[in-house]
C-alpha atoms as a PDB file:
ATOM      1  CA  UNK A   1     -87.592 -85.864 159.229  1.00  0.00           C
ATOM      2  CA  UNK A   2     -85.674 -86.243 156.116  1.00  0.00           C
ATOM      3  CA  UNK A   3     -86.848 -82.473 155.123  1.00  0.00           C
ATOM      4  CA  UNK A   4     -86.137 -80.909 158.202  1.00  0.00           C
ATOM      5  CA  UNK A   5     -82.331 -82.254 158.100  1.00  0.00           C
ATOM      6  CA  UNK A   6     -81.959 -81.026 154.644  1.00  0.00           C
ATOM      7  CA  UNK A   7     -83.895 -77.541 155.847  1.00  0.00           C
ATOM      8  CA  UNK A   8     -81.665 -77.600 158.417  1.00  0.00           C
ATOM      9  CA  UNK A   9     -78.639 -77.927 155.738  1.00  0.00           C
ATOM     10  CA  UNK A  10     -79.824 -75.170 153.116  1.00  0.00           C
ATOM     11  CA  UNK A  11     -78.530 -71.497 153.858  1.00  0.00           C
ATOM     12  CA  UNK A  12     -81.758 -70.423 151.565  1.00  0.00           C
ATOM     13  CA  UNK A  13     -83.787 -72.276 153.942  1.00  0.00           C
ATOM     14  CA  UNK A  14     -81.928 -70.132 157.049  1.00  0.00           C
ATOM     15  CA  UNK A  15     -82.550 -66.957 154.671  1.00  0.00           C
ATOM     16  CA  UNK A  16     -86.034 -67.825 154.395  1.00  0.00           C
ATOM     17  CA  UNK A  17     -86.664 -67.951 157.574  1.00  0.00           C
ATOM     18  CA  UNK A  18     -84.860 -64.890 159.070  1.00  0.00           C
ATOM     19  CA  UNK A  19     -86.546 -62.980 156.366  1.00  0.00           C
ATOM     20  CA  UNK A  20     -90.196 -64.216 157.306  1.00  0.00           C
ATOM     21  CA  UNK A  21     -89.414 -63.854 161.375  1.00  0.00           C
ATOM     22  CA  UNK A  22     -89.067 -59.992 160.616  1.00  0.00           C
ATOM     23  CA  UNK A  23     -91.999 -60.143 157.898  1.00  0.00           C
ATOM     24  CA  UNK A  24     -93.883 -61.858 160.567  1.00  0.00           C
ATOM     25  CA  UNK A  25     -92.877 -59.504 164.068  1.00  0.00           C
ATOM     26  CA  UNK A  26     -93.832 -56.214 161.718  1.00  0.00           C
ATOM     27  CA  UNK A  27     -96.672 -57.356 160.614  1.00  0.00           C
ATOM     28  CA  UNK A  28     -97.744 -58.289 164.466  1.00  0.00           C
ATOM     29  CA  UNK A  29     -97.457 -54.771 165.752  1.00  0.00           C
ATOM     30  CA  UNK A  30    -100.462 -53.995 164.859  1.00  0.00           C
ATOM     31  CA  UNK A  31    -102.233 -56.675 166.563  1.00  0.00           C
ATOM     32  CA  UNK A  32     -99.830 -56.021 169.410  1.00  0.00           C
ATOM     33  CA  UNK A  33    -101.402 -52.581 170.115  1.00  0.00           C
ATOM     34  CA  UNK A  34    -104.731 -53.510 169.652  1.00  0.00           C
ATOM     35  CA  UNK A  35    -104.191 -56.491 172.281  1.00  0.00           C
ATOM     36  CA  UNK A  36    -102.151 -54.226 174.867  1.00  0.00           C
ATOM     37  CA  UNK A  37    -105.037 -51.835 174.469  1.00  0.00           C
ATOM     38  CA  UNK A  38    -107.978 -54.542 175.168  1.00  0.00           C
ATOM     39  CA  UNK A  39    -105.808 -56.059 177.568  1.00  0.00           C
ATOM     40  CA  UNK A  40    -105.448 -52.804 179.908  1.00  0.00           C
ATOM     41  CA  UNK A  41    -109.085 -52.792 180.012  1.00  0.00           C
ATOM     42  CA  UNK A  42    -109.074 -56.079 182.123  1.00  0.00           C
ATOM     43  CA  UNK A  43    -108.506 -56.240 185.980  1.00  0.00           C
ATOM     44  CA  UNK A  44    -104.870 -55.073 186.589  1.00  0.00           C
ATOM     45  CA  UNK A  45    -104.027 -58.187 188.707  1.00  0.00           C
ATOM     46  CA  UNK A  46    -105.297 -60.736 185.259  1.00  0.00           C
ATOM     47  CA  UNK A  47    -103.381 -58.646 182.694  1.00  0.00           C
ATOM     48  CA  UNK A  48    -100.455 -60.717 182.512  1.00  0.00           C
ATOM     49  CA  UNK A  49    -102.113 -63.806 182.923  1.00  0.00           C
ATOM     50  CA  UNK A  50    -104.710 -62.915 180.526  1.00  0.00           C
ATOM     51  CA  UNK A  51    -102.512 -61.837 177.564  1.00  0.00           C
ATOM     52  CA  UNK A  52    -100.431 -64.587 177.625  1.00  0.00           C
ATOM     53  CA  UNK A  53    -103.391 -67.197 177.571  1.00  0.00           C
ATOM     54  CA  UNK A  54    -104.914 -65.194 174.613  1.00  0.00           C
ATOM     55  CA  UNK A  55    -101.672 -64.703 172.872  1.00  0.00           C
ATOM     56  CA  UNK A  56    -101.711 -68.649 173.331  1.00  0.00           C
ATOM     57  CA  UNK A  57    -104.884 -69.627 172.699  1.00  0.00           C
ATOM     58  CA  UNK A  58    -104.422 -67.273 169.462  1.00  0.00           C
ATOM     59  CA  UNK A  59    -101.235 -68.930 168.372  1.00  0.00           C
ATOM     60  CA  UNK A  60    -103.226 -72.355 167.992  1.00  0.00           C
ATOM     61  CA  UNK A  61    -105.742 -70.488 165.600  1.00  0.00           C
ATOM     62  CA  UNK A  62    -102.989 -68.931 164.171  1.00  0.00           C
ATOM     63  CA  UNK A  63    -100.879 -72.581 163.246  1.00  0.00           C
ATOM     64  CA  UNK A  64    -104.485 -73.452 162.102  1.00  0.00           C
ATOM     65  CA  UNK A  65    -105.228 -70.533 159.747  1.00  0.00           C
ATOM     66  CA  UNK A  66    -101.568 -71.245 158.638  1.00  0.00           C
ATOM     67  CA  UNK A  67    -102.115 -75.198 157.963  1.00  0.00           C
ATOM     68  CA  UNK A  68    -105.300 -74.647 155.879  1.00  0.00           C
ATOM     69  CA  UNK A  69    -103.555 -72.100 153.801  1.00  0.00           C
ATOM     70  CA  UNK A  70    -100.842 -73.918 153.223  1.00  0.00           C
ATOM     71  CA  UNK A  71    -102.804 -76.754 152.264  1.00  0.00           C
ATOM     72  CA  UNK A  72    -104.703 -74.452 149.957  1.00  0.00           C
ATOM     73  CA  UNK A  73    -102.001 -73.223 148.162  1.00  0.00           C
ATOM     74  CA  UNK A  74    -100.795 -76.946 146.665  1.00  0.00           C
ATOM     75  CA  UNK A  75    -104.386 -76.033 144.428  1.00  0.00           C
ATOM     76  CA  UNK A  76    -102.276 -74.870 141.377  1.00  0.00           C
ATOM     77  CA  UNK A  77    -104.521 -76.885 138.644  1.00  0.00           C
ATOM     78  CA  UNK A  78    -106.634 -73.867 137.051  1.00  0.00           C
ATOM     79  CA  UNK A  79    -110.194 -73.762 137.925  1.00  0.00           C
ATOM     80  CA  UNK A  80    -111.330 -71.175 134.930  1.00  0.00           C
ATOM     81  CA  UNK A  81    -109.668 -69.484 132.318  1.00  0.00           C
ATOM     82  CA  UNK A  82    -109.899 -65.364 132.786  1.00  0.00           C
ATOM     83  CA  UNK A  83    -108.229 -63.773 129.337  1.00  0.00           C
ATOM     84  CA  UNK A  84    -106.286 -66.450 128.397  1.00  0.00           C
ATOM     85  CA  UNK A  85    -104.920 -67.171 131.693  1.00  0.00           C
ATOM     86  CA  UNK A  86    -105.989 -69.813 134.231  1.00  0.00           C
ATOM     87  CA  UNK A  87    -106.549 -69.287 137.676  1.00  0.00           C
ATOM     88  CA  UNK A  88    -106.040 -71.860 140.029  1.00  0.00           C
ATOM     89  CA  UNK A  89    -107.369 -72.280 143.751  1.00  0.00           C
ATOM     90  CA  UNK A  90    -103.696 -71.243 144.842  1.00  0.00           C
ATOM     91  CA  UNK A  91    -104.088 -67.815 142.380  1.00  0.00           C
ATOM     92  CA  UNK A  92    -107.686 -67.103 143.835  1.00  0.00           C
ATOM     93  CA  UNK A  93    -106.095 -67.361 147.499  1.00  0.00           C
ATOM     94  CA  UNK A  94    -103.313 -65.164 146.922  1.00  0.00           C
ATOM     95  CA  UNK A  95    -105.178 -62.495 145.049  1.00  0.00           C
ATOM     96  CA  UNK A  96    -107.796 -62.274 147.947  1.00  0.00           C
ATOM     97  CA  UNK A  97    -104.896 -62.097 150.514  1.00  0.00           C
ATOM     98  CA  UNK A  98    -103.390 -59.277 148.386  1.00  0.00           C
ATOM     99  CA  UNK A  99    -107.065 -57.621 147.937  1.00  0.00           C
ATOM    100  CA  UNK A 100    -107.061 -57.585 151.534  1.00  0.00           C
ATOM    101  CA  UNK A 101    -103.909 -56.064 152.420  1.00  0.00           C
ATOM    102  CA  UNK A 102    -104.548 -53.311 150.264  1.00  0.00           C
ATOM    103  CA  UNK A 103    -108.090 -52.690 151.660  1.00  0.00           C
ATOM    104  CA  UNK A 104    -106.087 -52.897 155.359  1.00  0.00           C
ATOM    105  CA  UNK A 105    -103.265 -50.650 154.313  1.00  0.00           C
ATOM    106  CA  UNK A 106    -106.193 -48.165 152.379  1.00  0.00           C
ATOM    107  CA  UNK A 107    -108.276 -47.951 155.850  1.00  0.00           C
ATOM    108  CA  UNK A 108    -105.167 -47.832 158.165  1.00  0.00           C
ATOM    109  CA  UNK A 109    -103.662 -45.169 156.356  1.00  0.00           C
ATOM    110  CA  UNK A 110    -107.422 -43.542 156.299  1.00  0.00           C
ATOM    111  CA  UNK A 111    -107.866 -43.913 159.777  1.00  0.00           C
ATOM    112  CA  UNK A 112    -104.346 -41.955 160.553  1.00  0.00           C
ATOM    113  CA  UNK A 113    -105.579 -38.954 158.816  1.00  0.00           C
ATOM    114  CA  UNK A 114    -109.133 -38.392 158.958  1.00  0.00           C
ATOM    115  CA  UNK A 115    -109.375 -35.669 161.372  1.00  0.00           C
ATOM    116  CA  UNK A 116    -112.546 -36.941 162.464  1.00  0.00           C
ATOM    117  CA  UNK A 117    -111.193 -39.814 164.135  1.00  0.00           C
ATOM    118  CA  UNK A 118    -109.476 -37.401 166.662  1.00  0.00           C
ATOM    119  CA  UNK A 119    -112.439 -36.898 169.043  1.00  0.00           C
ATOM    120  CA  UNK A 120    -110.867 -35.773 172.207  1.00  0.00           C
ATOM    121  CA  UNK A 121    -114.152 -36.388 174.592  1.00  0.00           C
ATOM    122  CA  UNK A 122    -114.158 -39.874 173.710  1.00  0.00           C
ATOM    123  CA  UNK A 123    -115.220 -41.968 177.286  1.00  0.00           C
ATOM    124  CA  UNK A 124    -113.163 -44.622 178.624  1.00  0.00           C
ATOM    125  CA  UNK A 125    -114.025 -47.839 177.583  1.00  0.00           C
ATOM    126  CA  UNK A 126    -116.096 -50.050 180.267  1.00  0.00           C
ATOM    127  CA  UNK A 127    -113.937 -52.898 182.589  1.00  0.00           C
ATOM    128  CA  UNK A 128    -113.318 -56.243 180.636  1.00  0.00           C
ATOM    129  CA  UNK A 129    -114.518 -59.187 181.913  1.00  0.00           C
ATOM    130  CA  UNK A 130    -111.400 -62.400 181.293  1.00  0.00           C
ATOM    131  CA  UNK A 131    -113.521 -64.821 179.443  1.00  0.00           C
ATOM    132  CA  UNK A 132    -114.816 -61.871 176.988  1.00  0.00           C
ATOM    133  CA  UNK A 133    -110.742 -60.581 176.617  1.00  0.00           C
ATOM    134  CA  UNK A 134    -109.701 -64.285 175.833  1.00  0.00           C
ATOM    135  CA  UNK A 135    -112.211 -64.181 173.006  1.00  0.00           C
ATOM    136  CA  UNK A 136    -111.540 -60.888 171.758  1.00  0.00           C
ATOM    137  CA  UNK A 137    -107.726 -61.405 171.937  1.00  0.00           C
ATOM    138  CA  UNK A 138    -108.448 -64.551 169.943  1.00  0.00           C
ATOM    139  CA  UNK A 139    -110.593 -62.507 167.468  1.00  0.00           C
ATOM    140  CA  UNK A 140    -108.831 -59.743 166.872  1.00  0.00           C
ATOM    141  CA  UNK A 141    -105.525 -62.282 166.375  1.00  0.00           C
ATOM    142  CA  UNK A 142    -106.976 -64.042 163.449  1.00  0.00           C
ATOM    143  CA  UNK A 143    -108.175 -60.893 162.170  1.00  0.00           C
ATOM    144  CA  UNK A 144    -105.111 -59.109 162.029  1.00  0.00           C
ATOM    145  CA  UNK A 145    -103.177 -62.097 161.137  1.00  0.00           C
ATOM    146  CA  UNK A 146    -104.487 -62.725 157.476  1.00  0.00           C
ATOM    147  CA  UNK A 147    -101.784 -60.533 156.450  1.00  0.00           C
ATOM    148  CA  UNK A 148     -99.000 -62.657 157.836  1.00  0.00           C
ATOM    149  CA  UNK A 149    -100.593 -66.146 156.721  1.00  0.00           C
ATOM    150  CA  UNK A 150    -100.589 -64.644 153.330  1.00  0.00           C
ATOM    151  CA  UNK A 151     -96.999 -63.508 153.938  1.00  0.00           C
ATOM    152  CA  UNK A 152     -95.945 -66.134 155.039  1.00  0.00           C
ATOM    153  CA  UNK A 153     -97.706 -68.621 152.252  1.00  0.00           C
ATOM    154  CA  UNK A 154     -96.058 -66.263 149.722  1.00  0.00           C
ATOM    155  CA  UNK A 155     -92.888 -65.796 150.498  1.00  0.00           C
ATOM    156  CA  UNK A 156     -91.856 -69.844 151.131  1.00  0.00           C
ATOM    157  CA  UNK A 157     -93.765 -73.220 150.312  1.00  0.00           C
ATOM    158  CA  UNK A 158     -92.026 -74.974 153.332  1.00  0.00           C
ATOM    159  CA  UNK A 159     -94.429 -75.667 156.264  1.00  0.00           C
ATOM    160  CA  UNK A 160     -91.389 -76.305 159.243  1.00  0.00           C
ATOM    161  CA  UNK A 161     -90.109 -72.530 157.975  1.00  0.00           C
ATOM    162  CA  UNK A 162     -93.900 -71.383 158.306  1.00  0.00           C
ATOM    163  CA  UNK A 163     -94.433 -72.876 162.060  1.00  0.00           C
ATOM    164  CA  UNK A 164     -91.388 -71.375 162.954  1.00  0.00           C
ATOM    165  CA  UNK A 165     -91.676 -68.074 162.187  1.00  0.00           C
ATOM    166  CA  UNK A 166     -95.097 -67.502 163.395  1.00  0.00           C
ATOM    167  CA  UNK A 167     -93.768 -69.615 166.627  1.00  0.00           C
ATOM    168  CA  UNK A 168     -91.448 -66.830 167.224  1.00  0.00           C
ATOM    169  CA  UNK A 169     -93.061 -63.437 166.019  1.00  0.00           C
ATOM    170  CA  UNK A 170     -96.250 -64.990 168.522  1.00  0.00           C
ATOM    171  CA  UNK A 171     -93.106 -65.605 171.309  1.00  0.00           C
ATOM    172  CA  UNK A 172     -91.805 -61.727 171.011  1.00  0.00           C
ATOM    173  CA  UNK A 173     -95.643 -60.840 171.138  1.00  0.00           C
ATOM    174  CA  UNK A 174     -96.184 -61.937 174.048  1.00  0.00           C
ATOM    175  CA  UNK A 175     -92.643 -60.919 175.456  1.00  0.00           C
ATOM    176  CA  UNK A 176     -93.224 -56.683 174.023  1.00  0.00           C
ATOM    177  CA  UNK A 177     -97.251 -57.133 175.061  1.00  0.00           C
ATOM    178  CA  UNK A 178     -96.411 -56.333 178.769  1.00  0.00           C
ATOM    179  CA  UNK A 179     -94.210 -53.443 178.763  1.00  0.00           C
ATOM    180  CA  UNK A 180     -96.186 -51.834 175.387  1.00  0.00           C
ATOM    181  CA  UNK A 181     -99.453 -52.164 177.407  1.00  0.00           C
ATOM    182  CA  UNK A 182     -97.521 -50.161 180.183  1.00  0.00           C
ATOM    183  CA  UNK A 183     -96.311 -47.643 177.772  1.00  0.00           C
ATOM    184  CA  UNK A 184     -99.797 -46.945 176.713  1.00  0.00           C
ATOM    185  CA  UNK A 185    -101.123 -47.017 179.839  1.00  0.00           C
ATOM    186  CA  UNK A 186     -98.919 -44.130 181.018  1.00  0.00           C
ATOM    187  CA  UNK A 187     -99.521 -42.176 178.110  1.00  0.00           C
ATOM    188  CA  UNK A 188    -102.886 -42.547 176.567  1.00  0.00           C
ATOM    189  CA  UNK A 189    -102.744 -39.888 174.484  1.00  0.00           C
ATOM    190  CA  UNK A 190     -99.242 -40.398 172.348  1.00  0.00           C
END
């Protein structure tokens, strides 16, 4: 309690925070689309319903991806020595993270302009059933939210700051879900 109150107190604490709630919201848009997107597959009257269950359900693995990292990170005594310099559990984890955000950014930015991507007789994807969305919103959550674990593991070494932020970015998720899946629904093409 005694950390929170000083948290509470610190303006670098407030910074922290404010910074990683933005870090955290852009680096959920992409797992926004991809859940509006699986979502609009499912039975129009279970949409809502359905993405704020998996948005929920998700935030738990989320705060559990988070804890484990976080935990992980307090490894700082070096396990080998690579060129003179020691690499501890806590270097291994953030080198991985960073590996993987450049292989994301590498394929994303592939994916946008490979012309082949752009077939335009591509069939509409088959009904979703609920219990199948739930675990593909779930999925595709703690796929696309190794980035912001990282992020947030990187950028501050306070847990409450960490909960918070990924509190909120999940809370705007599931507020922007709705009226994205709508958007894209109306214009499936754009």
């Amino acid at each position: 309690m005694d950390e929170l109150l000083r948290l509470a107190e610190d303006p670098d604490a407030w910074a922290a925070l404010a910074t990683l709630i933005a870090m955290e919201v852009v680096l959920g848009l992409d797992n926004l689309v991809f859940i509006a997107l699986l979502t609009n597959r499912i039975d129009e009257r279970r949409r809502g319903w359905a993405r704020k269950l998996g948005l929920s359900l998700a935030l738990v693995f989320r705060l559990a991806l988070l804890a484990s990292a976080s935990w992980l990170v307090h490894f700082t005594e070096p396990l080998g020595t690579v060129l003179g310099r020691g690499f501890s559990l806590r270097d291994l984890l953030l080198l991985a993270g960073g590996l993987f955000l450049v292989w994301k950014a590498t394929s994303e930015i592939h994916h946008r302009v490979d012309p082949d991507d752009e077939a335009e007789d591509k069939k509409p994807a088959a009904p979703l059933g609920l219990i199948s969305g739930f675990i593909q919103i779930i999925m595709i959550d703690i796929v696309f939210s190794v980035d912001s674990i990282i992020t947030a593991v990187g950028m501050t070494e306070h847990f409450p700051i960490m909960v918070v932020a990924v509190v909120v970015a999940v809370g705007v998720m599931m507020v922007a879900v709705g009226p994205l899946a709508a958007f894209i629904h109306r214009n499936p093409r754009s």
